[in-house]
C-alpha atoms as a PDB file:
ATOM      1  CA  UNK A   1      27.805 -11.296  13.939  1.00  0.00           C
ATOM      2  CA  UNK A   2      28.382 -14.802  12.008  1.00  0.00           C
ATOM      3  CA  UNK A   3      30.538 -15.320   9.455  1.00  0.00           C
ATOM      4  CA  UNK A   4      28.340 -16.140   6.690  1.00  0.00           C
ATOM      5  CA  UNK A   5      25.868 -13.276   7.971  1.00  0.00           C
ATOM      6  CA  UNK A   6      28.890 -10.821   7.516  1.00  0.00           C
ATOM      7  CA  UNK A   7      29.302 -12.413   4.149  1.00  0.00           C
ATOM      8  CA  UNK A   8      25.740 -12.505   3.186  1.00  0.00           C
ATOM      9  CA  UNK A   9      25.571  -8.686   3.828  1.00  0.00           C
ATOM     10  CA  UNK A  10      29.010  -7.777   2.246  1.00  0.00           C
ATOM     11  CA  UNK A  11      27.570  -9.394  -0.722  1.00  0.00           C
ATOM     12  CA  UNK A  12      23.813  -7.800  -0.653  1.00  0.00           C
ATOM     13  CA  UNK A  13      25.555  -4.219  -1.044  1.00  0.00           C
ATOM     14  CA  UNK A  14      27.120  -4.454  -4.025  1.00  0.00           C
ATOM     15  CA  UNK A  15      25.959  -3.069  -6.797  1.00  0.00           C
ATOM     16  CA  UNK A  16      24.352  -6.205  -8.768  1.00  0.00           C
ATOM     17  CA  UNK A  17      22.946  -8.475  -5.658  1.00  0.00           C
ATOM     18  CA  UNK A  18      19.173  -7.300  -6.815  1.00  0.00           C
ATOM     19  CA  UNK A  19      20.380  -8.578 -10.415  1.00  0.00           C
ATOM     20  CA  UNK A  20      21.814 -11.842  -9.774  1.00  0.00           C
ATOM     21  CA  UNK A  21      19.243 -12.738  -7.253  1.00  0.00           C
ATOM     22  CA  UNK A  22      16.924 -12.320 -10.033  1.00  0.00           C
ATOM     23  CA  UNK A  23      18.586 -15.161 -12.040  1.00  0.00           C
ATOM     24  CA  UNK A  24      18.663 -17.098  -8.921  1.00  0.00           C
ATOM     25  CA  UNK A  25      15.063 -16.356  -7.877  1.00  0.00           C
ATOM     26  CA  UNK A  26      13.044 -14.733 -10.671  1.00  0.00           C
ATOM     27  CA  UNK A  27       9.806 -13.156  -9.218  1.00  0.00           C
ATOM     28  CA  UNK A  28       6.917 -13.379 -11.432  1.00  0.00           C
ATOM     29  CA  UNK A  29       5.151 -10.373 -12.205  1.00  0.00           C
ATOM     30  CA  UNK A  30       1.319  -9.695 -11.705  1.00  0.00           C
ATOM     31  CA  UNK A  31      -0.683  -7.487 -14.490  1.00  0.00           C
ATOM     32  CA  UNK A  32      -1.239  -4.529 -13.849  1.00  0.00           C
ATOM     33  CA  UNK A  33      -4.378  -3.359 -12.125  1.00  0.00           C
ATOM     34  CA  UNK A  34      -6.910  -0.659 -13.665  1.00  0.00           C
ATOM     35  CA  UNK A  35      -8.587   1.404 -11.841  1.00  0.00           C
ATOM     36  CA  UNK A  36     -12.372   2.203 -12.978  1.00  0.00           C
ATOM     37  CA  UNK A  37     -11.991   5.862 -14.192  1.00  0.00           C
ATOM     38  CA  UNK A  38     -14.804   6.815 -12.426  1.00  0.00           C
ATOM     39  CA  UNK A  39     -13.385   5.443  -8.852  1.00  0.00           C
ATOM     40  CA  UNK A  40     -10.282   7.463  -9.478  1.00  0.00           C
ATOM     41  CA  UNK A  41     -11.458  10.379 -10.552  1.00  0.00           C
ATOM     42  CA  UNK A  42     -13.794  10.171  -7.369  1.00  0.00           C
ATOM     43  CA  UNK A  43     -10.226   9.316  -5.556  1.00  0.00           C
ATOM     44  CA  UNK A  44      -8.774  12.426  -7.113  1.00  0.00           C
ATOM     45  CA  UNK A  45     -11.644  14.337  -6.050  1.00  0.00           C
ATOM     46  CA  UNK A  46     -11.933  13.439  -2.383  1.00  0.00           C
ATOM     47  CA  UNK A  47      -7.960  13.680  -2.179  1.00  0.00           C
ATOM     48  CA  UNK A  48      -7.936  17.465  -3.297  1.00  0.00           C
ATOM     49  CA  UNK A  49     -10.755  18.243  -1.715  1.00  0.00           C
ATOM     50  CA  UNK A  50      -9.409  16.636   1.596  1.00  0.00           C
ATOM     51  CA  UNK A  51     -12.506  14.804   2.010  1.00  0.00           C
ATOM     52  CA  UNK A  52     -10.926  11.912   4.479  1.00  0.00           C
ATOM     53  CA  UNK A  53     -14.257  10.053   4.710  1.00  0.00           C
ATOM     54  CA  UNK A  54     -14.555  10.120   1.352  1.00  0.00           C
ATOM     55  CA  UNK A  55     -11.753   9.385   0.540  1.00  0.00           C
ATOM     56  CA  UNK A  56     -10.585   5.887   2.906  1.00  0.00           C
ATOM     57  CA  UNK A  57     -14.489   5.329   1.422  1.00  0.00           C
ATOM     58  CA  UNK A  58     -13.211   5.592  -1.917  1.00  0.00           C
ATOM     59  CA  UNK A  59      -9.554   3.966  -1.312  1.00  0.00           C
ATOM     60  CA  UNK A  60     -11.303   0.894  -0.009  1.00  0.00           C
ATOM     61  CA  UNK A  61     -12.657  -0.224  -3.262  1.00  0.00           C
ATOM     62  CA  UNK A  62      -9.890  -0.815  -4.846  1.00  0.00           C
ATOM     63  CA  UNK A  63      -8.255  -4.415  -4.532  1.00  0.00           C
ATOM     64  CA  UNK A  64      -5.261  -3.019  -2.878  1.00  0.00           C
ATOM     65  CA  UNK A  65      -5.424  -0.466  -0.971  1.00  0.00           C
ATOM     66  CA  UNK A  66      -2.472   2.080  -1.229  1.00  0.00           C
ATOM     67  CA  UNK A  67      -0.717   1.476   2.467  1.00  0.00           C
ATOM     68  CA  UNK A  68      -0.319  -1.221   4.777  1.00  0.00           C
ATOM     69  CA  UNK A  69      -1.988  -0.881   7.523  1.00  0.00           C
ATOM     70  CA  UNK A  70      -3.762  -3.825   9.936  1.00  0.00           C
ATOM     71  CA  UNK A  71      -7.070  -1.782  10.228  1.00  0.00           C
ATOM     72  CA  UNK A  72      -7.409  -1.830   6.513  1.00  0.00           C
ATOM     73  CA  UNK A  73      -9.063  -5.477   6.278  1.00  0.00           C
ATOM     74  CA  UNK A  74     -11.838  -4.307   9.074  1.00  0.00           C
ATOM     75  CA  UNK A  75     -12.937  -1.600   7.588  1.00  0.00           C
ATOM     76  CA  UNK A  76     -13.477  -3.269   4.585  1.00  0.00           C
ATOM     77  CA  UNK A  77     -15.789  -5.654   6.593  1.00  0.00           C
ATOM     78  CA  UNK A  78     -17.093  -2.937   8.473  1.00  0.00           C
ATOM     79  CA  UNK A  79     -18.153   0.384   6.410  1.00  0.00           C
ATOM     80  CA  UNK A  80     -19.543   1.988   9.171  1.00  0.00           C
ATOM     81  CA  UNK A  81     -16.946   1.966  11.218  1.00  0.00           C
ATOM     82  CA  UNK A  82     -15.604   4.572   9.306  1.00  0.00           C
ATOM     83  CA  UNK A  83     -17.643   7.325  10.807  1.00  0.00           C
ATOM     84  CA  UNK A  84     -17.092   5.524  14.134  1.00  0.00           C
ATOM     85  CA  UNK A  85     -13.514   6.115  13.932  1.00  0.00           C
ATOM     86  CA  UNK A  86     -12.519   9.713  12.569  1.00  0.00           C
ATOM     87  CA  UNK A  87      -8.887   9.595  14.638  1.00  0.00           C
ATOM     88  CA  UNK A  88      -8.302   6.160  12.503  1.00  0.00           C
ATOM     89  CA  UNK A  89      -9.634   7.981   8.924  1.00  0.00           C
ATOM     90  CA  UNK A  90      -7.451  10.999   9.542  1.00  0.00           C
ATOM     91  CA  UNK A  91      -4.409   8.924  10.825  1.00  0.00           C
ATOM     92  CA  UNK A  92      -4.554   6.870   7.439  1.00  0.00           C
ATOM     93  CA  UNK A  93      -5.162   9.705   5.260  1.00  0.00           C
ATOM     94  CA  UNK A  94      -2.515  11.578   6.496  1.00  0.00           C
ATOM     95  CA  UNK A  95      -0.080   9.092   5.420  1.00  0.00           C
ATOM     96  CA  UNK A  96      -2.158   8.883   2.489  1.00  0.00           C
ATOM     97  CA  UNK A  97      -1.598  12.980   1.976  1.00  0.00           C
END
């Protein structure tokens, strides 16, 4: 490892790097998002009732949806495919769970 890269980590864990590379680099902070009441209590809903459909249905309204994940974006394109892929549904939900 470099010398400055052995520096540049010896320096990241102490215990103010996140503070003074906020003076440095100050990020600037987005509002924060509502939810429509309605859409979350239908989230809440389809969460307890484990209703994975439902729920990535639900989930896919809002404008960001809760996990990263690259098959996100299609089936925001694609609504149907939701029923076309349950393995994909159940494999987001359950990191949703």
């Amino acid at each position: 490892m470099g010398h400055w890269t052995e520096l540049s980590i010896e320096y990241a864990n102490q215990r103010s790097y996140l503070d003074e590379l906020y003076r440095i680099y100050p990020t600037i902070p987005e509002g924060i998002r509502d939810i429509n009441e309605d859409r979350w209590r239908n989230i809440e809903k389809s969460f307890n009732d484990g209703d994975n459909v439902s729920l990535i249905t639900h989930l896919l309204y809002l404008d960001l949806f809760p996990i990263k994940d690259s098959y996100v974006a299609y089936l925001k394109h694609d609504s149907g495919a939701i029923t076309r892929n349950p393995n994909t549904i159940n494999r987001l939900c359950g990191r949703i769970y």
